[in-house]
N, C-alpha and C. Protein backbone atom coordinates (compact mmCIF):
# COMPACT_ATOMS: atom_id res chain seq x y z
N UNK A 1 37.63 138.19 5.03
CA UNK A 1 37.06 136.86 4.91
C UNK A 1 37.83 136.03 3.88
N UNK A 2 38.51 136.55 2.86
CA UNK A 2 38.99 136.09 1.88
C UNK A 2 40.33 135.16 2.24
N UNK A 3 41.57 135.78 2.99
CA UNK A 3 42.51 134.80 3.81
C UNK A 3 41.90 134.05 4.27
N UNK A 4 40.73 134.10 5.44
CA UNK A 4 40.74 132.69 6.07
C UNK A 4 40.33 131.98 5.51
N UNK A 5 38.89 132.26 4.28
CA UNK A 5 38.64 130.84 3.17
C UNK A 5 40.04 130.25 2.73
N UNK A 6 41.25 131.20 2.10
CA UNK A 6 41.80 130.60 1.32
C UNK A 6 42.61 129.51 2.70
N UNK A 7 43.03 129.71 3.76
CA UNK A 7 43.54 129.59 4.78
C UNK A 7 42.89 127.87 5.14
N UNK A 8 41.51 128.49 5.19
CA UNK A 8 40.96 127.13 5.33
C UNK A 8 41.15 125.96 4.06
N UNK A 9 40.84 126.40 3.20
CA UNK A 9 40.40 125.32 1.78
C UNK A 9 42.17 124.96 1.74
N UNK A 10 43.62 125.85 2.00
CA UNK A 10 44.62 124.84 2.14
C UNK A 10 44.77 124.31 3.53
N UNK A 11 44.60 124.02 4.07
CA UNK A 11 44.21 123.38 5.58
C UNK A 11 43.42 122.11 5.46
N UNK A 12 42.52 122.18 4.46
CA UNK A 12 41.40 121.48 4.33
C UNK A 12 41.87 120.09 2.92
N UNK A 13 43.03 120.82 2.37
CA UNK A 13 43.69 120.26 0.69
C UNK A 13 44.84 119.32 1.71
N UNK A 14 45.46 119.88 2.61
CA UNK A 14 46.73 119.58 3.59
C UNK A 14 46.17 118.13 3.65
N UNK A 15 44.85 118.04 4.88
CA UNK A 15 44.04 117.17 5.52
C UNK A 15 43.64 116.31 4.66
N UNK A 16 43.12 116.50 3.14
CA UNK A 16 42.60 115.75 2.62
C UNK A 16 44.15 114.59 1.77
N UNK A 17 45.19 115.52 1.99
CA UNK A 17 46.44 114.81 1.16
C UNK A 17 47.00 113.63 2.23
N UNK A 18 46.98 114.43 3.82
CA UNK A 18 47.24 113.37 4.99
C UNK A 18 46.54 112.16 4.76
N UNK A 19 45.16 111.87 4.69
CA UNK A 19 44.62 111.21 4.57
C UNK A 19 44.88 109.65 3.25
N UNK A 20 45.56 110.41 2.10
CA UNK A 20 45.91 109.65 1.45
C UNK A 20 46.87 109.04 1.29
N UNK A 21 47.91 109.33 2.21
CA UNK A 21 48.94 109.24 2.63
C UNK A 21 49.62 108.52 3.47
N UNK A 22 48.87 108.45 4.82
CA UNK A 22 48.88 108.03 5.75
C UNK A 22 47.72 107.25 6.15
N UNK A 23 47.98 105.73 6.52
CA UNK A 23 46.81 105.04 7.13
C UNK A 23 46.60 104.99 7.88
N UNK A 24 45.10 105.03 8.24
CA UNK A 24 44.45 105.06 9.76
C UNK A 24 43.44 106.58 9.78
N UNK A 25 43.80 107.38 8.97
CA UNK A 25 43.32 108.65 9.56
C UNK A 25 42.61 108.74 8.33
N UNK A 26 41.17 108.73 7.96
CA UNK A 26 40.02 109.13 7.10
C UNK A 26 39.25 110.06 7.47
N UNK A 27 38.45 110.85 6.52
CA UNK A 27 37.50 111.43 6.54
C UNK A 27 35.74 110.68 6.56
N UNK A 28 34.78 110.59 7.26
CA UNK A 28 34.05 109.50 7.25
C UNK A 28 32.71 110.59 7.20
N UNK A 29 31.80 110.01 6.61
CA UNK A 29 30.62 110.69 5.99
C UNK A 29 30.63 111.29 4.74
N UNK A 30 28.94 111.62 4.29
CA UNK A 30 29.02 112.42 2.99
C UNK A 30 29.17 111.15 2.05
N UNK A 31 28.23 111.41 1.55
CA UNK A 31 27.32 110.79 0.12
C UNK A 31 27.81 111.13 -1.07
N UNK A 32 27.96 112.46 -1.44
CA UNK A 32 28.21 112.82 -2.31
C UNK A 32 29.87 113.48 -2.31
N UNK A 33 30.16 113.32 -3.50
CA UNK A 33 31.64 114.39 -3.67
C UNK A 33 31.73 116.14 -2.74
N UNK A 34 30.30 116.53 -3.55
CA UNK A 34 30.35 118.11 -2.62
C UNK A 34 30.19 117.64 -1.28
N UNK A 35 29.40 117.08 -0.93
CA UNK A 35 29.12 116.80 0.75
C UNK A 35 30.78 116.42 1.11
N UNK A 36 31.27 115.31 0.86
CA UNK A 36 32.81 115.41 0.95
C UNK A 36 33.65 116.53 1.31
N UNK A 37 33.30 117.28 0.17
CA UNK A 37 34.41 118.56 -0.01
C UNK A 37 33.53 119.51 1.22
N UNK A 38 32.42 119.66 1.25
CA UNK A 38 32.40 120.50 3.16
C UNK A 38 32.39 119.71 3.81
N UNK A 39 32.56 118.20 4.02
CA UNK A 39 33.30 117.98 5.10
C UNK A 39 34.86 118.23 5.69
N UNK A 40 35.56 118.44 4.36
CA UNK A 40 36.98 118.64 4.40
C UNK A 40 37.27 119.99 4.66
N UNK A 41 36.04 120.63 4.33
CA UNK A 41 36.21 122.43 4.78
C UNK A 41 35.74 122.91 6.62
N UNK A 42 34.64 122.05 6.79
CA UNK A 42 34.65 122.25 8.19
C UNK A 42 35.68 121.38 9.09
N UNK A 43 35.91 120.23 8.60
CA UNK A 43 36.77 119.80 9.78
C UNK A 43 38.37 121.01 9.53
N UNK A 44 38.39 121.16 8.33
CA UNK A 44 39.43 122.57 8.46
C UNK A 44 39.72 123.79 9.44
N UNK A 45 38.17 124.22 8.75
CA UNK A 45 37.54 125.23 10.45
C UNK A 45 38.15 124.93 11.29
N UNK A 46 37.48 123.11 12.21
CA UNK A 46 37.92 123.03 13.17
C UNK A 46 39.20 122.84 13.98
N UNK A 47 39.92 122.49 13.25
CA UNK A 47 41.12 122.30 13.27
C UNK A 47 41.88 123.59 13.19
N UNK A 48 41.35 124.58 12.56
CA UNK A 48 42.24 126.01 12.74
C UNK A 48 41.57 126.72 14.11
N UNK A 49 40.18 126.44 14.65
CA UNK A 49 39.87 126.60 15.96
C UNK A 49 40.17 125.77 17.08
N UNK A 50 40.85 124.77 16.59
CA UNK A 50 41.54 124.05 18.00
C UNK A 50 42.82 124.48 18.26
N UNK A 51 43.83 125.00 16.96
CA UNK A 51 45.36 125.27 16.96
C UNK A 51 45.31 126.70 17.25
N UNK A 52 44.07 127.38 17.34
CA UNK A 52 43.68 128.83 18.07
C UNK A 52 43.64 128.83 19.13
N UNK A 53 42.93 128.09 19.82
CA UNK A 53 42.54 128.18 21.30
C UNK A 53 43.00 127.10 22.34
N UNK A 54 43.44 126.15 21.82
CA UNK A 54 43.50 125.11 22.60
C UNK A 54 45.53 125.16 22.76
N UNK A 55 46.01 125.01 21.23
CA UNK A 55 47.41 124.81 21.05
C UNK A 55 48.05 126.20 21.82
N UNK A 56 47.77 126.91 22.10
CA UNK A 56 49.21 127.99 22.84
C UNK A 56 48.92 127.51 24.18
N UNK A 57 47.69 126.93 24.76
CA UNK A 57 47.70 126.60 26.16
C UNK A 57 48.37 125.47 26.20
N UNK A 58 48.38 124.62 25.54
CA UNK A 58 48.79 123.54 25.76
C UNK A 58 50.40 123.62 25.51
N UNK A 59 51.16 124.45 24.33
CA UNK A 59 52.58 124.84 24.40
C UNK A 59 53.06 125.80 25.45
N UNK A 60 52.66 126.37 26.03
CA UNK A 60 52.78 127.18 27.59
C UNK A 60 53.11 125.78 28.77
N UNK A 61 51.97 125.00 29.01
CA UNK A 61 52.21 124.33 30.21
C UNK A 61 53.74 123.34 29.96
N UNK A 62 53.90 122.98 28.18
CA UNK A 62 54.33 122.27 27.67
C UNK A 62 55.94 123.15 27.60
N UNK A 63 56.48 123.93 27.63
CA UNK A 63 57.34 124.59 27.76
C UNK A 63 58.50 123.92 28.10
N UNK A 64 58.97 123.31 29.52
CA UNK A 64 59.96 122.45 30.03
C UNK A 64 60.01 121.40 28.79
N UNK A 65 59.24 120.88 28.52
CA UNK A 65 59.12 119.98 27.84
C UNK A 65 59.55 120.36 26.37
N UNK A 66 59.92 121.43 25.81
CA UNK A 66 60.41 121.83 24.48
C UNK A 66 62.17 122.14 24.56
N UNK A 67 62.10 122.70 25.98
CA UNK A 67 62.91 122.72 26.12
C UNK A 67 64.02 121.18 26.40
N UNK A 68 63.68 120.70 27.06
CA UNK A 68 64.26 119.41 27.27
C UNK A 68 64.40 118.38 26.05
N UNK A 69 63.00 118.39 24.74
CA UNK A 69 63.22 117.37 23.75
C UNK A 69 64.08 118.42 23.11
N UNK A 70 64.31 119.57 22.98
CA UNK A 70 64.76 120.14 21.95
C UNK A 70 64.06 120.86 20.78
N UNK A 71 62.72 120.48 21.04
CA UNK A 71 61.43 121.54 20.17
C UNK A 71 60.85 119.83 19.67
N UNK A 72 61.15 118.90 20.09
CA UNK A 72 59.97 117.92 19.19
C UNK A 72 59.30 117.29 19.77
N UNK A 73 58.77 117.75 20.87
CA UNK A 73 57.27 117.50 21.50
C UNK A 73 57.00 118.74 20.83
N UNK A 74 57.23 119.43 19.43
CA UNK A 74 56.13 119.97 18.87
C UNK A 74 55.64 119.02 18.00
N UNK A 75 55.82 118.02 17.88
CA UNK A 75 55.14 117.06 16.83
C UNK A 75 54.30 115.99 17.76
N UNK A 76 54.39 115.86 18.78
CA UNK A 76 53.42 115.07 19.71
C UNK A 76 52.09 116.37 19.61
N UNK A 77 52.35 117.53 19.95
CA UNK A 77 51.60 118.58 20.38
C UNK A 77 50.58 118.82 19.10
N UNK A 78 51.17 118.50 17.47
CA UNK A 78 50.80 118.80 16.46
C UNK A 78 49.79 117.58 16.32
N UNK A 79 50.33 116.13 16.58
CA UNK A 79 49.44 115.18 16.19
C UNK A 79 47.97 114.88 17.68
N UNK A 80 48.58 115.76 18.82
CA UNK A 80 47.31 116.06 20.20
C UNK A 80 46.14 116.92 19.40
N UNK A 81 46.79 117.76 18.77
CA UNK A 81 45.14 118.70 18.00
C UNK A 81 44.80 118.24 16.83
N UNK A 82 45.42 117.12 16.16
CA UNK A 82 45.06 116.17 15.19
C UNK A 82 43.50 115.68 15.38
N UNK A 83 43.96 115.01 16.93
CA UNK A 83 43.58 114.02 17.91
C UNK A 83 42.06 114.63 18.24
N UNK A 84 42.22 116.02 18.68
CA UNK A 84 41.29 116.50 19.18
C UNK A 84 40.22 117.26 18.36
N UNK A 85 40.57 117.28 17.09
CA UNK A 85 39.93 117.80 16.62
C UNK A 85 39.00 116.28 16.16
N UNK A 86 39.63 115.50 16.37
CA UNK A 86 39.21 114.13 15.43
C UNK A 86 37.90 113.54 16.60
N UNK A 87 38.11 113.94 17.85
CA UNK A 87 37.09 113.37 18.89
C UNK A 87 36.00 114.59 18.76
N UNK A 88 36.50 115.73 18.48
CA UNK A 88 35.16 116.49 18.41
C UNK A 88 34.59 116.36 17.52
N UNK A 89 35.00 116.15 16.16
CA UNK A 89 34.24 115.47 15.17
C UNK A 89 33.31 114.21 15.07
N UNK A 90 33.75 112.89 16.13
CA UNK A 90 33.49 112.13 16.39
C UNK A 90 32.31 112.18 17.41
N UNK A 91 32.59 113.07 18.29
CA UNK A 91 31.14 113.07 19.25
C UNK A 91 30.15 114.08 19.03
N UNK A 92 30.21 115.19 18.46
CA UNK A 92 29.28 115.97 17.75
C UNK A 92 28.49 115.71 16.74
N UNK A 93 29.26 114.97 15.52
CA UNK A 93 28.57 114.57 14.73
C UNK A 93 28.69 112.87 14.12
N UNK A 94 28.10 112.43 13.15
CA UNK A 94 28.43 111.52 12.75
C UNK A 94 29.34 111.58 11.19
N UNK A 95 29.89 112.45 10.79
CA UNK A 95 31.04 112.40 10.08
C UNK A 95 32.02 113.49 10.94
N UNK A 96 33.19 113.36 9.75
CA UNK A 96 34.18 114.03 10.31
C UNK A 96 35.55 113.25 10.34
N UNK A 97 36.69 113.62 10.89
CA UNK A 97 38.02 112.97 10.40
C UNK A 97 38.11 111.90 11.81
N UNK A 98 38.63 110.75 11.27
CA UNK A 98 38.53 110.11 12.23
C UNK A 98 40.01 109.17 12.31
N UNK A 99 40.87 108.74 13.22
CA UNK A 99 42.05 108.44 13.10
C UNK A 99 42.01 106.92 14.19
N UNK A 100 42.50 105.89 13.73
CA UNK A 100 42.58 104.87 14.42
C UNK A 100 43.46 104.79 15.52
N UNK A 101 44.60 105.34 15.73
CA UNK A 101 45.39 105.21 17.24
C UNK A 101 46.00 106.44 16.78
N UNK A 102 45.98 106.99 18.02
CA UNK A 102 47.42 108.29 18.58
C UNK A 102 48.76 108.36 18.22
N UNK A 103 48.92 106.89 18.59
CA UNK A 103 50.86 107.37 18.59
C UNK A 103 51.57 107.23 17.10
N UNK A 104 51.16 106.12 16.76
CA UNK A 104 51.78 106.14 15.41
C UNK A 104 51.10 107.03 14.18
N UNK A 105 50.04 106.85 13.92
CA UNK A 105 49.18 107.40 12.95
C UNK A 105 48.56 108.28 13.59
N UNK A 106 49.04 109.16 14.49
CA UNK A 106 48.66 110.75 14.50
C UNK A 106 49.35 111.67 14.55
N UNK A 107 50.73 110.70 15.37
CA UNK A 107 52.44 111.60 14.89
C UNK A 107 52.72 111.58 13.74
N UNK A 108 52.82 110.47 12.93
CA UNK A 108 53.31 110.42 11.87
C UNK A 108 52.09 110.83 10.62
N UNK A 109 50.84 111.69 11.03
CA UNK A 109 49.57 112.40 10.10
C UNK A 109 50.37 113.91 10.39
N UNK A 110 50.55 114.19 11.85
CA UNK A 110 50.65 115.62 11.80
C UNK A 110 52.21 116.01 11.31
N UNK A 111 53.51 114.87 11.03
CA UNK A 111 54.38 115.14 10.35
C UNK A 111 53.95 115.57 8.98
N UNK A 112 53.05 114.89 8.51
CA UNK A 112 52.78 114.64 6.42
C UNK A 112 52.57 115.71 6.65
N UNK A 113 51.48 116.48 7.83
CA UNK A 113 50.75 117.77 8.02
C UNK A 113 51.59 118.84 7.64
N UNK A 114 52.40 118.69 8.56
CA UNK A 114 53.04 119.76 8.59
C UNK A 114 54.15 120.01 7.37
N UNK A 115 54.57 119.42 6.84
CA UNK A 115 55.19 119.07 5.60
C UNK A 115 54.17 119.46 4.30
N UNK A 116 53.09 118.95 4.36
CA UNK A 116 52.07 119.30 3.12
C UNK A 116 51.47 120.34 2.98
N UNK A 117 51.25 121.51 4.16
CA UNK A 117 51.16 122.29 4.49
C UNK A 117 52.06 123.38 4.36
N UNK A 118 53.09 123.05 4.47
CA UNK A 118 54.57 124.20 4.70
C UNK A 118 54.36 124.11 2.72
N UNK A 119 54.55 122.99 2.00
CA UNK A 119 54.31 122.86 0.65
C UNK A 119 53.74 123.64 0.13
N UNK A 120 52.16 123.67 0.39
CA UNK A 120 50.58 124.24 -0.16
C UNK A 120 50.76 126.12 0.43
N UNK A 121 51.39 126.23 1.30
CA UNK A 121 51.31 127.68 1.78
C UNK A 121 52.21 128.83 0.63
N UNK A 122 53.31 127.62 0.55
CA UNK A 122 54.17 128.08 -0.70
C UNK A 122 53.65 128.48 -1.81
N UNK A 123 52.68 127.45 -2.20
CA UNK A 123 52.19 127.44 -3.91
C UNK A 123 51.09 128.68 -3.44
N UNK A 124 50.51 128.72 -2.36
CA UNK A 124 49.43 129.59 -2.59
C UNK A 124 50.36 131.26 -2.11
N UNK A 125 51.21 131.26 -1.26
CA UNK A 125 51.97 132.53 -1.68
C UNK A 125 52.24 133.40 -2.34
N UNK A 126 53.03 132.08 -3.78
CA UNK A 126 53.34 132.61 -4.86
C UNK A 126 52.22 132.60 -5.63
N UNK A 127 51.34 132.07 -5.50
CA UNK A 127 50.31 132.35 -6.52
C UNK A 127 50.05 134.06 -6.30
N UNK A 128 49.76 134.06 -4.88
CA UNK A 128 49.23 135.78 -4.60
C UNK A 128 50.34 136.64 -4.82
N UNK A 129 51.50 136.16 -4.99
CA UNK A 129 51.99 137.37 -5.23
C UNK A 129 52.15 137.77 -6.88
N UNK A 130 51.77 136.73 -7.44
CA UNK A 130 51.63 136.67 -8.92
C UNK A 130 50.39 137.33 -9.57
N UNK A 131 49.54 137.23 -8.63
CA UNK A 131 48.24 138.24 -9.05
C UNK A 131 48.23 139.34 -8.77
N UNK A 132 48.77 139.38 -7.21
CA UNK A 132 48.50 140.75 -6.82
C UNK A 132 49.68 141.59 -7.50
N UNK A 133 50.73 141.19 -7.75
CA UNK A 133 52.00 142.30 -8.30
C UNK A 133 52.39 141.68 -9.73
């Protein structure tokens, strides 16, 4: 249980840095700071359960298509589960991450993403390997 908290809460640090970063794409609901901070932890969740189940089907059909851009319809594919995680948030509940258009500000969220992320995985790496050894 311990990886995927930590897994989530940088997933959730990633999301909350996109957000400041990039306009158009907020977190919406929550009153309070803590209410905030689990909103930024479940839409995390969800977002590591959409790039579970949804993203290898969608890079399978998408295949020709990696092949042909050269691998960067993985960044269309990255800012599609942006996308989707952002409508399931949107119709399930009334908070959750919410992004004003697709093409620009959800390609250019899941670039910061993936960039802020590749960052945060680092620091938390070395952190573990600093404790554990």
């Amino acid at each position: 249980m311990g990886p995927f908290l930590l897994r989530a809460a940088v997933t959730g640090l990633a999301l909350w840095v996109v957000t400041l970063l990039v306009p158009g794409i907020t977190f919406v609901g929550g009153q309070t700071g803590l209410q905030r901070v689990g909103i930024v932890l479940v839409v995390a969740v969800i977002f590591g359960l959409v790039n579970a189940i949804i993203k290898p089907v969608v890079q399978l059909f998408a295949l020709p298509l990696y092949i042909l851009t050269l691998g960067l319809i993985h960044i269309v594919i990255n800012a599609l589960m942006l996308w989707i995680t952002a409508w399931i948030t949107e119709h399930t509940t009334h908070w959750g991450l919410q992004i004003d258009h697709f093409w620009w500000t959800a390609v250019w969220a899941a670039i910061v993403l993936s960039i802020v992320g590749w960052l945060l995985s680092l620091v938390s790496r070395s952190a573990e390997r600093a404790v554990g050894g």
